[in-house]
Every structure is written in C-alpha cells, then in structure tokens.
Protein backbone atom coordinates (compact mmCIF):
# COMPACT_ATOMS: atom_id res chain seq x y z
CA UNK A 1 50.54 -24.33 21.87
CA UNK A 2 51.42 -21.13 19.96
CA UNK A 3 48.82 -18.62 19.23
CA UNK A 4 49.22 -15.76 16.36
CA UNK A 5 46.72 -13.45 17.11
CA UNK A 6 46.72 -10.80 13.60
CA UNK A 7 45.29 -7.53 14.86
CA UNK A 8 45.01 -3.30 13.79
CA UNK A 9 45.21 -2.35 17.28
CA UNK A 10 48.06 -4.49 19.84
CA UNK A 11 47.80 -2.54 22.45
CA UNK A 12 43.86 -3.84 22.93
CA UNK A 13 45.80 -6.97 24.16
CA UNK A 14 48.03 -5.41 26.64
CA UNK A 15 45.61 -6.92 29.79
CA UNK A 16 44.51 -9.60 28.31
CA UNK A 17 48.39 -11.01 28.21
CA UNK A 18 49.56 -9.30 31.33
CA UNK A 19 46.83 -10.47 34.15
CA UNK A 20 45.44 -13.80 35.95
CA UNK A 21 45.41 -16.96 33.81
CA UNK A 22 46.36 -16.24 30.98
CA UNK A 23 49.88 -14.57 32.11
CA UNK A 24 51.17 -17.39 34.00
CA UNK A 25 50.09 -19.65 31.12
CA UNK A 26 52.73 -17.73 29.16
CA UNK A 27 54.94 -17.75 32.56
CA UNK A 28 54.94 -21.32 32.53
CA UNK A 29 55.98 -21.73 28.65
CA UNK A 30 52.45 -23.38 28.25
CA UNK A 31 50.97 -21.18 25.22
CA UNK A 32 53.19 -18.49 23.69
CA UNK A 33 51.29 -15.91 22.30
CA UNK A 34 52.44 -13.43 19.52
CA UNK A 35 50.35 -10.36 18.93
CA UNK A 36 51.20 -9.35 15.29
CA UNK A 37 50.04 -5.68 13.68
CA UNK A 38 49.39 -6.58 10.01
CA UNK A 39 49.40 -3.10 9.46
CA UNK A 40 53.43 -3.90 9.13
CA UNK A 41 52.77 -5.69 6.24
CA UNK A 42 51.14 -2.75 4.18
CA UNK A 43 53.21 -1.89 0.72
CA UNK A 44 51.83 1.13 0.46
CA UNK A 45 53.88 4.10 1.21
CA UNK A 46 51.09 5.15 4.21
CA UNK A 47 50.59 1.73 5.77
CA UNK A 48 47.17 1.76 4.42
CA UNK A 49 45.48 -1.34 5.16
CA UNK A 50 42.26 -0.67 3.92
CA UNK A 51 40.26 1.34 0.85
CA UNK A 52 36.80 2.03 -0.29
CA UNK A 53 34.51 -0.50 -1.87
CA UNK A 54 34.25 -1.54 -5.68
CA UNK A 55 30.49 -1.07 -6.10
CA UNK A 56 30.27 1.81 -3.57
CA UNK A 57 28.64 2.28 -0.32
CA UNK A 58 29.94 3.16 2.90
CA UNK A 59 33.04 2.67 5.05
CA UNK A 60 36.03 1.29 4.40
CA UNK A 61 36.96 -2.58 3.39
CA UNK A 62 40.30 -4.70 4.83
CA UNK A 63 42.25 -5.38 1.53
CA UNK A 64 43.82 -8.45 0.15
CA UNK A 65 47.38 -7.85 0.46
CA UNK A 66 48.58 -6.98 3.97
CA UNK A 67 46.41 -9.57 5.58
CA UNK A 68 46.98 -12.84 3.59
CA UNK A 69 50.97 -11.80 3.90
CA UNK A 70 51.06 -11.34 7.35
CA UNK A 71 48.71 -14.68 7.36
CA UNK A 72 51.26 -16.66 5.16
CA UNK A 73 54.44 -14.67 7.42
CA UNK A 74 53.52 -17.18 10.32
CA UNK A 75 51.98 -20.38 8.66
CA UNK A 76 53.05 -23.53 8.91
CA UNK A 77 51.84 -26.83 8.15
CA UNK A 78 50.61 -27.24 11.73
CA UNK A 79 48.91 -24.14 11.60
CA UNK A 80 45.30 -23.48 11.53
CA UNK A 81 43.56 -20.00 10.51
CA UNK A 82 40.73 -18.26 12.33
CA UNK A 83 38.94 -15.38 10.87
CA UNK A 84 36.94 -13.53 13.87
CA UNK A 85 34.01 -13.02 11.80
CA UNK A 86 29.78 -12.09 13.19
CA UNK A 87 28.78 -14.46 9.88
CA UNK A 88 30.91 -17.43 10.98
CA UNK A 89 30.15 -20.37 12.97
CA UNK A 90 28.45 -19.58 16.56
CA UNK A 91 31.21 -20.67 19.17
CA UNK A 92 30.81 -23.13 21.78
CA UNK A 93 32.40 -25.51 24.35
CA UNK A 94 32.95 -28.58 22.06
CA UNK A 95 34.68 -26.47 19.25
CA UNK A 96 37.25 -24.81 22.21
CA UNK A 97 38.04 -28.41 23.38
CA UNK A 98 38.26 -28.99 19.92
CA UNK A 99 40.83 -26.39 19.22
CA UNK A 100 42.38 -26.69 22.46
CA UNK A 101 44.26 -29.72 20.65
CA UNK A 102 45.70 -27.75 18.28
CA UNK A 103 49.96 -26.78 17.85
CA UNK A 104 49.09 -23.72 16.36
CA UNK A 105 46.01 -20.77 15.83
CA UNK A 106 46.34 -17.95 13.85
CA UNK A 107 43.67 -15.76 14.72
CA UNK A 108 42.05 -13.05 12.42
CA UNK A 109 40.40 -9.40 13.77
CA UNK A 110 38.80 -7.87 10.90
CA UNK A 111 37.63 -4.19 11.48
CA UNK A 112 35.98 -1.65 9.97
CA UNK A 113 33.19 -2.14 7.15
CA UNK A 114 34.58 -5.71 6.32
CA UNK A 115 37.15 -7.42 4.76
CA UNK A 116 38.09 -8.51 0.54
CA UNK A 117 35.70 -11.49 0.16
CA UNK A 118 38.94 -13.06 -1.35
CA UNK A 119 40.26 -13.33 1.89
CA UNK A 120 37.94 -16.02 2.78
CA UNK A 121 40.01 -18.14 0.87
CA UNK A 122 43.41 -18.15 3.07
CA UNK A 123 41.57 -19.17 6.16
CA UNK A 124 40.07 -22.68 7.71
CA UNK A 125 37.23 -21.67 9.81
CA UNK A 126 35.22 -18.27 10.36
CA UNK A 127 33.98 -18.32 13.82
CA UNK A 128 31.22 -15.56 15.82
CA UNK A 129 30.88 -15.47 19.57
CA UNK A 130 26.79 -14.18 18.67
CA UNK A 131 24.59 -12.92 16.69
CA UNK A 132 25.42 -9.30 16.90
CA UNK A 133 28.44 -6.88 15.34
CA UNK A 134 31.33 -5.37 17.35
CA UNK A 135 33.68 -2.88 15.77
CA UNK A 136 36.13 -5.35 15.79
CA UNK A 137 37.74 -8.54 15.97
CA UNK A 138 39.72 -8.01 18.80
CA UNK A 139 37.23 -8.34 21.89
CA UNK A 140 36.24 -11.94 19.71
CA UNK A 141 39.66 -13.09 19.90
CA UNK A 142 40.14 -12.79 23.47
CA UNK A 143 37.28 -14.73 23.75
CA UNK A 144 38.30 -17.59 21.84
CA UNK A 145 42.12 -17.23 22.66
CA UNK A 146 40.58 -17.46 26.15
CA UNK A 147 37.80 -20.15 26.36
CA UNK A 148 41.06 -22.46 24.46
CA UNK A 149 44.39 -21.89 26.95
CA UNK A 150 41.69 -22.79 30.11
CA UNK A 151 41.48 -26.26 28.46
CA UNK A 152 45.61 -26.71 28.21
CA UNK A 153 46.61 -29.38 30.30
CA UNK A 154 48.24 -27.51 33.23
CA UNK A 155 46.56 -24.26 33.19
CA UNK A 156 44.24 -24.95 35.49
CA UNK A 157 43.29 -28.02 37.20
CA UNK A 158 41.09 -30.32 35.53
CA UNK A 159 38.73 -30.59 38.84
CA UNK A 160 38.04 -26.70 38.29
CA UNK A 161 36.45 -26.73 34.68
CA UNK A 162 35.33 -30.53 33.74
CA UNK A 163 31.69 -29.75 35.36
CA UNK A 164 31.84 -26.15 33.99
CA UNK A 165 28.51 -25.13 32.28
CA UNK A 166 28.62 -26.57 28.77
CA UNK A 167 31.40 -29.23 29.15
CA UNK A 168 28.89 -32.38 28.71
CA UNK A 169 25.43 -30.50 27.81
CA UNK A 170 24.73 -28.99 31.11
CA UNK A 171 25.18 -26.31 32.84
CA UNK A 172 27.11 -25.82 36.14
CA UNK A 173 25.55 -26.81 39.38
CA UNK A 174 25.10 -23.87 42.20
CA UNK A 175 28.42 -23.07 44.67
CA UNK A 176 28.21 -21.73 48.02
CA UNK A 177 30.93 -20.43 50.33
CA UNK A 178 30.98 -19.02 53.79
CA UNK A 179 28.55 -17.52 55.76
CA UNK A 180 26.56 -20.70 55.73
CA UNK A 181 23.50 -18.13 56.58
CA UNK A 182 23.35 -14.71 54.63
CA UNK A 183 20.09 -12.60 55.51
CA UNK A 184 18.34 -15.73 56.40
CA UNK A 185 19.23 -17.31 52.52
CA UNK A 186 21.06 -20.38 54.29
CA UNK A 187 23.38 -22.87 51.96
CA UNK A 188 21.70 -26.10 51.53
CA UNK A 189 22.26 -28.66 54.26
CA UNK A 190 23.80 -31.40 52.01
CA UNK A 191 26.35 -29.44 51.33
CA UNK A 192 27.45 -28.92 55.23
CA UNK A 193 26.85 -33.23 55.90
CA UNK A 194 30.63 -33.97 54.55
CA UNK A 195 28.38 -37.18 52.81
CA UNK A 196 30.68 -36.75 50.18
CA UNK A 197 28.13 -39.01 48.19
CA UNK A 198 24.98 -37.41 49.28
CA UNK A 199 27.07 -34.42 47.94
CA UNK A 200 27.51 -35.20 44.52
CA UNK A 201 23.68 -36.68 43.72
CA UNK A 202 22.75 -33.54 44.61
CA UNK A 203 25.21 -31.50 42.71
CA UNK A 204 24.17 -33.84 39.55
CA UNK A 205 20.51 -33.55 40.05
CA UNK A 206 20.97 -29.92 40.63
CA UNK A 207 22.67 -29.66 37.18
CA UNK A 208 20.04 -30.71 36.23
CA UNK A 209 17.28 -28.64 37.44
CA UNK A 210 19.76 -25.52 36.71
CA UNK A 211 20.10 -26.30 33.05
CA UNK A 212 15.91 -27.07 32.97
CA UNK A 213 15.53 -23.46 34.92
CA UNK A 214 18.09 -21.25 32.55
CA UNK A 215 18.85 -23.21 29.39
CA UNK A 216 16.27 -25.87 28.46
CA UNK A 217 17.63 -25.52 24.96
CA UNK A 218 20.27 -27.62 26.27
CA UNK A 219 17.97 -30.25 27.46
C-alpha cells in the first residue's frame, strides 16, 4: 500500500514514521509512506498557501490552488482522497478495514480557519476522528494512517488484533500477565487451568460483560 499523506508541517511526522510499528512496516516494504509539504506547490512568490476570507471574519482560509495541485501531483487511478476534516464522517473499525484494502490513500491536513469549500470537490471521503476541533489535520492523519497499516497483512499477526475492541461489535476482553496476585487483586483462575476451552468461553462471555459495562451503545 502507498500512503500520500499532504501536510503544512512534515516534521509533525518525524516519530510517527521513525518508531515501533509503523517503521518496520516501511522496513519491510509493506506500506511506503510519502509525507508531501503542499506548501511546495504555492505559485505565489511567498509560498503563501492561504488568504483571508471573501465575506470576512476571522483567520485565515487554505486556498484552491496549492492543494488540489499537490492532490492531482500524486493521483492515480488507484488512488483514493481523504480530507482530515471535524465535519466528515466519524471514523471507526469497519471503515479502517475498509480502507486497509486500498493500493493507495492520499490523505488531506487542513489547518488554520478552514479550507476553499471548492476543495471539497477533488476529494472522495471527509473523515473526523470526533466531535471536537484540533488545529490541524495532522494529529487526524496519524490516526487514520495508523488504525489502517495495523490491518496490512504482515504487520502484525492476525491473532493480536482480530478480537481487538471494535473488530466484530465488541469490545476487547480483559488481559492479565504476571504476578498472578497483585495487592491481593488475583487474575482469575480460568485463566491459570491451561483448559484452553474453559479459556475462551470465558474470554467470549467476558466480551461480553466488558462491552455491557463500558460501551452498551455497542450492544
């Protein structure tokens, strides 16, 4: 999979590309990732990406131009174009497996007061990770970018995320690791029996009971 990730500010992904999962996912050739400054693509004589809004009122709006070039720069018919966006489409699990499919994201990070409405128009799906406003699109990306490579086949192993929280409605059931007994809060016994059986009705039920507990919106 290759990932175009249009941004004002690269170095913002300078960790996000160089530690844990995500860098030996590159390492093994399994997602390239460009990080792309549209800035670059400015015609003005200052690199100005931005300018104030017909109609007044404050800060400053992403123009036209530079984005839909740098957009149309990396496009291909296999592409598909993500604008990070707080009035988009809440994320969730389905729509990253959904994605996960793809051969190639271009991912959008507005900033400041907005972006040229007419930009809607060069892009396939908006997409918000909540109801609530960053200063950017950057911290968004990551998120998607993210929640997508852990769902490439060879990333990670399939045993570690196909009873993740979310992946069939549920959440995750409750893990335990060593000391069995920590200030008297002891791991349940099932879990010690090596009923390998015994093991998993109870991890199911407790999926169940975790989801009813902490999400019943899921329910």
């Amino acid at each position: 999979m290759k990932i175009d990730i249009l941004t004002l500010f690269p170095k913002m992904f300078d960790g996000f590309l160089q530690e844990s999962i995500i860098k030996r996912a590159i390492e093994k050739g399994l997602v390239e990732i460009r990080i792309i400054d549209f800035r670059t693509f400015s015609k003005l004589n200052n690199h100005q990406v931005d300018d104030t809004p017909f109609g007044g009122g404050g800060g400053m709006v992403l123009r036209c131009e530079p984005l839909v070039d740098a957009i149309e720069s990396v496009k291909t018919k296999d592409s598909k174009v993500l604008l990070m966006c707080p009035q988009g489409v809440s994320y969730h699990e389905n729509h990253a497996k959904e994605l996960s499919k793809s051969k190639h994201l271009i991912l959008v990070c507005g900033h400041y007061e907005g972006f040229d409405e007419r930009i809607r128009d060069y892009v396939d799906e908006e997409i918000s990770i909540g109801d609530y406003v960053l200063t950017g699109g950057e911290l968004p990306s990551m998120v998607v970018a993210d929640s997508i490579i852990r769902l490439i086949p060879g990333v990670i192993k399939e045993e570690s995320y196909k009873n993740d929280s979310f992946m069939d409605g549920l959440l995750d059931y409750p893990t335990y690791t060593k000391p069995a007994n920590f200030r008297g809060k002891k791991v349940p016994e099932v879990l010690l029996s090596g009923d390998h059986q015994k093991i998993h009705e109870w991890r199911e039920k407790a999926r169940i009971e975790n989801t009813q507990k902490r999400r019943k919106d899921l329910l």
